[in-house]
N, C-alpha and C. Protein backbone atom coordinates (compact mmCIF):
# COMPACT_ATOMS: atom_id res chain seq x y z
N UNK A 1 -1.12 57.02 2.76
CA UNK A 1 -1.22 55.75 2.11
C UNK A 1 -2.53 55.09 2.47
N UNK A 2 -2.87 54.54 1.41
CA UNK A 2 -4.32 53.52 1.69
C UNK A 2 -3.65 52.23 1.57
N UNK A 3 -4.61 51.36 2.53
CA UNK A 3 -4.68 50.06 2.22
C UNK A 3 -5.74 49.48 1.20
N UNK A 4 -5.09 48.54 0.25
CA UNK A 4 -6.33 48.27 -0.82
C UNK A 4 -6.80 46.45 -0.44
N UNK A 5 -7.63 46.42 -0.09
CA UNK A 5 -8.37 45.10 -0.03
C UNK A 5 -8.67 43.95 -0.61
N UNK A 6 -7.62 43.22 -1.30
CA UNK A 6 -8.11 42.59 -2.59
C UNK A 6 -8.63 41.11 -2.06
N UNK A 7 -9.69 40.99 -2.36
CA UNK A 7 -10.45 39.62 -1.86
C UNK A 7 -10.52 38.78 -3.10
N UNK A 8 -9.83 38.12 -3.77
CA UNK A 8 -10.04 37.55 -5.30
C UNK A 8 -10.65 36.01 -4.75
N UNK A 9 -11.73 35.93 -5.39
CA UNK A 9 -12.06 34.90 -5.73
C UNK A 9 -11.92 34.00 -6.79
N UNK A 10 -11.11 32.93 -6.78
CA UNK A 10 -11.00 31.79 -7.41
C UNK A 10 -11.56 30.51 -7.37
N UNK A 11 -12.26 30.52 -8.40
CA UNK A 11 -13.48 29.35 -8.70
C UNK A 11 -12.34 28.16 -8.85
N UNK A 12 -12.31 27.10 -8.34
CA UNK A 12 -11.79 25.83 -9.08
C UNK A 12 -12.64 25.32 -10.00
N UNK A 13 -12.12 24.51 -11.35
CA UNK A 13 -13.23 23.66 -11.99
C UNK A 13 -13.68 22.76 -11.20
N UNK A 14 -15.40 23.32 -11.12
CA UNK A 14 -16.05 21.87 -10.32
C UNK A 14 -15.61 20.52 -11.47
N UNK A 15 -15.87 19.47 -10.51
CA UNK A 15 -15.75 18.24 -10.69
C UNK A 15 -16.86 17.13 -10.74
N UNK A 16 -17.65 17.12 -11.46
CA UNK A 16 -18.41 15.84 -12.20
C UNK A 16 -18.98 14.89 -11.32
N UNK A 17 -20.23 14.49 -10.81
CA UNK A 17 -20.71 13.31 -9.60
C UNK A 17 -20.31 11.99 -10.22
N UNK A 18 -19.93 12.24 -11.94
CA UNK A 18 -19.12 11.32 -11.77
C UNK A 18 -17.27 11.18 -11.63
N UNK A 19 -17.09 12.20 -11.46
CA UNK A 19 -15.19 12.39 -11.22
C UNK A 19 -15.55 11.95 -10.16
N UNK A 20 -16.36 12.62 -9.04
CA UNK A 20 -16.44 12.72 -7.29
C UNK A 20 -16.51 10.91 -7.15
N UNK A 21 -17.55 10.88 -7.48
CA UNK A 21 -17.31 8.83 -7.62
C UNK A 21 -16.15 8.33 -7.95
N UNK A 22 -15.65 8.88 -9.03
CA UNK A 22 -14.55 7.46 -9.49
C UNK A 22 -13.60 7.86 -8.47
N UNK A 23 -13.30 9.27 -7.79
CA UNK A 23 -12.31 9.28 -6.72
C UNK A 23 -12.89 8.65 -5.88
N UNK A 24 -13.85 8.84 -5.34
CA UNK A 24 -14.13 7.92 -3.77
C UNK A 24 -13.92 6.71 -4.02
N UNK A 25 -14.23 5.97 -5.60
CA UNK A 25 -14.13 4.26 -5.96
C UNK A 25 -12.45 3.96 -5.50
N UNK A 26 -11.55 5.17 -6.09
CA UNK A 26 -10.21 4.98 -6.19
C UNK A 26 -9.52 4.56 -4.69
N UNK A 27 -10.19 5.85 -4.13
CA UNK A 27 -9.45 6.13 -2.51
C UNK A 27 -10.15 4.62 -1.80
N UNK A 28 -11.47 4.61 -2.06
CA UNK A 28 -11.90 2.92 -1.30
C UNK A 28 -11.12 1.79 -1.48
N UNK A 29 -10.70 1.41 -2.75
CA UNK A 29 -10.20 0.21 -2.86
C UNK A 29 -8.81 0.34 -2.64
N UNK A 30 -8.02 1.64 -2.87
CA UNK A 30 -6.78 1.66 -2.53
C UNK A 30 -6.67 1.08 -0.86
N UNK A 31 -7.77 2.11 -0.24
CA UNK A 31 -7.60 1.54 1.35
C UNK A 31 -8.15 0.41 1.97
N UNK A 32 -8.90 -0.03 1.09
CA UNK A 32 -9.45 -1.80 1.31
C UNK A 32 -8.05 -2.66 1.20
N UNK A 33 -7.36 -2.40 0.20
CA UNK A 33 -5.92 -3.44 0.14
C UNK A 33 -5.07 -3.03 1.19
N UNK A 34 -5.20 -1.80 1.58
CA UNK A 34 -3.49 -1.44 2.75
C UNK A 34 -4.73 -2.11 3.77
N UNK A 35 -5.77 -2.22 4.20
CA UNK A 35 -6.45 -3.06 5.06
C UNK A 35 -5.83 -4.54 5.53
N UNK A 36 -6.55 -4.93 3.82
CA UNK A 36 -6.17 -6.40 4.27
C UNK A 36 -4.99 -6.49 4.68
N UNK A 37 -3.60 -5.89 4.14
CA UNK A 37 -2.17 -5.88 4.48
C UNK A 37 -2.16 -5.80 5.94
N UNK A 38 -2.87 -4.88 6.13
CA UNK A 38 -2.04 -4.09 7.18
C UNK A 38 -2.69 -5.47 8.68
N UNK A 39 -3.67 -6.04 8.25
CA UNK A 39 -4.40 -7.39 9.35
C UNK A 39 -4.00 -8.15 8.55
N UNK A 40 -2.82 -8.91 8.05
CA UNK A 40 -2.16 -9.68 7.72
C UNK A 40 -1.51 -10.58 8.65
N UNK A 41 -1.40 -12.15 8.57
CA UNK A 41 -0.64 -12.73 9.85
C UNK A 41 0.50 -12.53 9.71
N UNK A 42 0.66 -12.02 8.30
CA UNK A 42 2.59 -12.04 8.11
C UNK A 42 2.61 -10.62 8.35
N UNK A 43 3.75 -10.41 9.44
CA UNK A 43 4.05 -9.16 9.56
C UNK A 43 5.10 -8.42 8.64
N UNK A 44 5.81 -8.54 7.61
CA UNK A 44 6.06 -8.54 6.52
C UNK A 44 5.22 -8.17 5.71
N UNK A 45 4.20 -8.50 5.65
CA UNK A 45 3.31 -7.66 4.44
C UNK A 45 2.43 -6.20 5.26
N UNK A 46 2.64 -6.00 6.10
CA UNK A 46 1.87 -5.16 6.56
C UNK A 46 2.34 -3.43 6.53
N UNK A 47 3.68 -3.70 5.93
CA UNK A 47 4.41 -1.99 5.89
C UNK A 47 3.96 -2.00 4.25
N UNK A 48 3.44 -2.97 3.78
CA UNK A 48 3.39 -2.22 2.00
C UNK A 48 2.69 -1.26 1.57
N UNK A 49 2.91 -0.82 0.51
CA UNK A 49 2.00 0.32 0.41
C UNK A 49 1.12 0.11 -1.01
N UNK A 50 0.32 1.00 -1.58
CA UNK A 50 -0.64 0.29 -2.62
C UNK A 50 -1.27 1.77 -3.32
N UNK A 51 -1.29 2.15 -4.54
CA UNK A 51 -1.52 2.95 -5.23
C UNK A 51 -2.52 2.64 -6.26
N UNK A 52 -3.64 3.19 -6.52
CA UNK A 52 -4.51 2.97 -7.42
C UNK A 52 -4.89 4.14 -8.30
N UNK A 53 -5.13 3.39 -9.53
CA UNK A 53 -5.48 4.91 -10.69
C UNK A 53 -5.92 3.75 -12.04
N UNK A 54 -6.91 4.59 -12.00
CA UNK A 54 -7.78 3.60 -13.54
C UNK A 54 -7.62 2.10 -13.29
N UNK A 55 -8.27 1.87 -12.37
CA UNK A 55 -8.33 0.52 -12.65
C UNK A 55 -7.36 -0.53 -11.89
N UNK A 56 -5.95 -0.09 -12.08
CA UNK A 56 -4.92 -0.55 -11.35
C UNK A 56 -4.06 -0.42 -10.54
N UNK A 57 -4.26 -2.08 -9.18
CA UNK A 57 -3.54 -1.24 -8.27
C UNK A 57 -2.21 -1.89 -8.26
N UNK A 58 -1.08 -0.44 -7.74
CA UNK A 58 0.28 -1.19 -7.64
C UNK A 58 0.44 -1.21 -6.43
N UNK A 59 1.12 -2.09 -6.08
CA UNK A 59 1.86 -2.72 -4.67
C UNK A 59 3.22 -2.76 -5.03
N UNK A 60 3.69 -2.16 -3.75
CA UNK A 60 4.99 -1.28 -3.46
C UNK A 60 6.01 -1.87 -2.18
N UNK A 61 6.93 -1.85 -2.11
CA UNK A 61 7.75 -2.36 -1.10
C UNK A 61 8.52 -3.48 -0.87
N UNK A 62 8.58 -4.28 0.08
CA UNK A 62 9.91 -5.08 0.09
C UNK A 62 9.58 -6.69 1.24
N UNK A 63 9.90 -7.28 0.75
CA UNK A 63 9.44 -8.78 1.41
C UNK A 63 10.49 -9.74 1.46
N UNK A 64 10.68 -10.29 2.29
CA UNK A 64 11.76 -11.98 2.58
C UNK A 64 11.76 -12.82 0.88
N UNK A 65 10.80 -12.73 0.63
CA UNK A 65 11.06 -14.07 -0.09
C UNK A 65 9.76 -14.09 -1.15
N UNK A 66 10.41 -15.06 -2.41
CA UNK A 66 8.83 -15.14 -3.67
C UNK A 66 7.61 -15.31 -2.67
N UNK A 67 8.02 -16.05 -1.86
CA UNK A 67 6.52 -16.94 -1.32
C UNK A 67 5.63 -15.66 -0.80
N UNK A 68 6.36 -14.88 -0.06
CA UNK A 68 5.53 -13.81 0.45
C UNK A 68 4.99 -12.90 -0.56
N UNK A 69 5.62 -12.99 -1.63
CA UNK A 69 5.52 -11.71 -2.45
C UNK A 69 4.09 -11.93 -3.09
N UNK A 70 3.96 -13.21 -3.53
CA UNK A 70 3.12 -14.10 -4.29
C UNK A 70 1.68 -14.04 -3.33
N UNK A 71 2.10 -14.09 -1.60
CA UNK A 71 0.55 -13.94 -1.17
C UNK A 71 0.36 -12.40 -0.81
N UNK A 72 1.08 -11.75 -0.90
CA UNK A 72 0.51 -10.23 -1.17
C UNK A 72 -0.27 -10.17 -2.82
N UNK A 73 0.33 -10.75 -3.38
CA UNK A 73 -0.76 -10.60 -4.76
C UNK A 73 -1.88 -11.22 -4.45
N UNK A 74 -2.12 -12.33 -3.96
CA UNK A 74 -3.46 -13.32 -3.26
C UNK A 74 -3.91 -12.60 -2.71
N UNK A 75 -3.74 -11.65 -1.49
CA UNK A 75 -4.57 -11.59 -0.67
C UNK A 75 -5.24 -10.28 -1.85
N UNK A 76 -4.76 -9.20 -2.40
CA UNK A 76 -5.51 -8.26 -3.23
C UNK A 76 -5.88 -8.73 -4.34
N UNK A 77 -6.13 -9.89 -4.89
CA UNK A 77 -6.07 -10.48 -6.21
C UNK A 77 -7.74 -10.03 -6.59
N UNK A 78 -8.53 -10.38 -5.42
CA UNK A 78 -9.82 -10.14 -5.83
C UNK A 78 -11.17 -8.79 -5.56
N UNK A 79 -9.91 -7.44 -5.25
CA UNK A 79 -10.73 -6.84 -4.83
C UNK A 79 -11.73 -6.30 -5.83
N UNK A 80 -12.60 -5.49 -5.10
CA UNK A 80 -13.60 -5.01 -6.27
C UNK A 80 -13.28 -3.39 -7.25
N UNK A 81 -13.24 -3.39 -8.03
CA UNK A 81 -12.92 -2.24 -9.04
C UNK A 81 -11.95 -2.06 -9.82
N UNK A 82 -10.79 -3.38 -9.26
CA UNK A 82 -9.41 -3.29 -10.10
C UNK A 82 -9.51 -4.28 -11.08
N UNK A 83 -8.96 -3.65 -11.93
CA UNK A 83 -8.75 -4.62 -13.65
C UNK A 83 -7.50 -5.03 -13.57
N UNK A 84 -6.43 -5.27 -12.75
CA UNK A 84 -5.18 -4.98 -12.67
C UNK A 84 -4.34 -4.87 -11.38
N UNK A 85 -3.49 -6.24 -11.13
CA UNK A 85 -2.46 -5.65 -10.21
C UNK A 85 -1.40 -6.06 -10.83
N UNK A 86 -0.19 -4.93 -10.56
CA UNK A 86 0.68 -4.50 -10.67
C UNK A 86 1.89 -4.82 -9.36
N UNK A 87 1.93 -5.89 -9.21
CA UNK A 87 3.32 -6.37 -8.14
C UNK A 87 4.30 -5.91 -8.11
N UNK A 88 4.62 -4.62 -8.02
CA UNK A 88 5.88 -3.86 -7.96
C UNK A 88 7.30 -4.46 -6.33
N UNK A 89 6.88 -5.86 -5.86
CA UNK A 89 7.44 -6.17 -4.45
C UNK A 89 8.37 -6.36 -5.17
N UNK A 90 10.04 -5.88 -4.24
CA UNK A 90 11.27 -6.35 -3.85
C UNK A 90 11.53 -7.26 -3.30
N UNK A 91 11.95 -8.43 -3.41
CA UNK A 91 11.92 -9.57 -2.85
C UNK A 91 13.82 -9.16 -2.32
N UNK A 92 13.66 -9.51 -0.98
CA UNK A 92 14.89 -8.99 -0.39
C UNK A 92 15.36 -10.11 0.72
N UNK A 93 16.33 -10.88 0.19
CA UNK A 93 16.58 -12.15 1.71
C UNK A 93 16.96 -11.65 2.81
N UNK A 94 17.05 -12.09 4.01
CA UNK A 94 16.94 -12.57 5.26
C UNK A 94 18.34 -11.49 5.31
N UNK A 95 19.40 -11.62 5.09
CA UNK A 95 20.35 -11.24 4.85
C UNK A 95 20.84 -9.99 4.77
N UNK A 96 19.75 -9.03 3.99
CA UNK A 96 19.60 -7.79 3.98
C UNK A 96 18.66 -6.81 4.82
N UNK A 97 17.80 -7.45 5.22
CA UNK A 97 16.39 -7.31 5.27
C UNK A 97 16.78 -6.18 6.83
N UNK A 98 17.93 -5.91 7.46
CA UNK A 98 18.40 -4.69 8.24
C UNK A 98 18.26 -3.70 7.63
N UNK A 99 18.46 -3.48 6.28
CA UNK A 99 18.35 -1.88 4.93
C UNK A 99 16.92 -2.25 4.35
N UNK A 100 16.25 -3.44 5.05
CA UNK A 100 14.71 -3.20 4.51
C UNK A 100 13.40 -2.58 5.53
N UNK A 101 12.50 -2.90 4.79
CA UNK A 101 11.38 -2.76 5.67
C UNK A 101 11.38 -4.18 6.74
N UNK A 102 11.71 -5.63 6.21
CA UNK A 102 11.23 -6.85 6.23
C UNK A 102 12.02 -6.76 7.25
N UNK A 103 11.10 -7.79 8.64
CA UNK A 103 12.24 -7.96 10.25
C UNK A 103 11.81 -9.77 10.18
N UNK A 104 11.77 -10.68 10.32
CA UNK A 104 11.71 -12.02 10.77
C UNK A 104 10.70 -11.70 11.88
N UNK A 105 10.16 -12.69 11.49
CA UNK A 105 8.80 -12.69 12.71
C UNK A 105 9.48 -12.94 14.02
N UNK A 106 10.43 -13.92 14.27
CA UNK A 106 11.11 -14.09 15.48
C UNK A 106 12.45 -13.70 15.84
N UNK A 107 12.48 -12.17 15.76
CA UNK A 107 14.03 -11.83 16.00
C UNK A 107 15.02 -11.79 16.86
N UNK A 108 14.35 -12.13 17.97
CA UNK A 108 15.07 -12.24 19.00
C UNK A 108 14.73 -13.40 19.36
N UNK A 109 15.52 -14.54 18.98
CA UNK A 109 15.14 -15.87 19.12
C UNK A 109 15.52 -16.16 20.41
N UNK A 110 15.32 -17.54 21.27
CA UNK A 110 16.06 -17.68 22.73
C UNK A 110 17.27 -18.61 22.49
N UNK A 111 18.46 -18.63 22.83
CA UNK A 111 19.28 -19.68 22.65
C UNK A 111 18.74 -21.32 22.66
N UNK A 112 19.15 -22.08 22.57
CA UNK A 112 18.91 -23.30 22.18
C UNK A 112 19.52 -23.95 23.38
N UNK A 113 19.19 -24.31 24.71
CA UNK A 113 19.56 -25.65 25.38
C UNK A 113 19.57 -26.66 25.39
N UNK A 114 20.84 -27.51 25.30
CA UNK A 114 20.74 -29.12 25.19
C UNK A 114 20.82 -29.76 26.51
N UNK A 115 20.12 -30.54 26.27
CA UNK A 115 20.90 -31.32 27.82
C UNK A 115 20.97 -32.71 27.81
């Protein structure tokens, strides 16, 4: 028996300096928004996640309340390259928020002494 050697080379279609751009534009601004999130004072916005393609980015995941949901759109409202956000947030109360991502900034509160 012989061994036969097969070395096949497979070309991928190169890709365009301008494809190679609009991906690096894509992957930048996607990770400019999980940025700002992620150095957010609300710790609540900082597990979201953020997807970009042509133009628009969606934001993904789960938050306490409108108010929060509303400054996750603020804080990405003005990045550079998007035509488009797409607020895909779950607004999830206090209540549930054990089956969420969302914890209360102060969860382990201290009892309350009167005296």
């Amino acid at each position: 028996m012989s061994i036969i050697d097969m070395n096949i080379n497979v070309k991928s279609p190169a890709l365009s300096d301008e494809s190679k751009n609009r991906a690096f534009a894509h992957w930048e601004t996607r990770k400019t928004a999980e940025e700002r999130l992620r150095h957010s004072d609300y710790l609540e916005l900082r597990n979201l996640s953020c997807d970009f393609h042509e133009g628009v980015l969606t934001l993904r995941g789960r938050v306490p309340s409108y108010h929060l949901k509303q400054l996750a759109q603020s804080l990405l409202s003005e990045l550079a390259g998007m035509l488009k956000l797409n607020n895909q947030l779950e607004v999830v109360p206090f209540r549930d928020a054990r089956q969420s991502n969302c914890r209360p900034i102060n969860h382990n509160p201290q009892p309350r002494r009167y005296i």
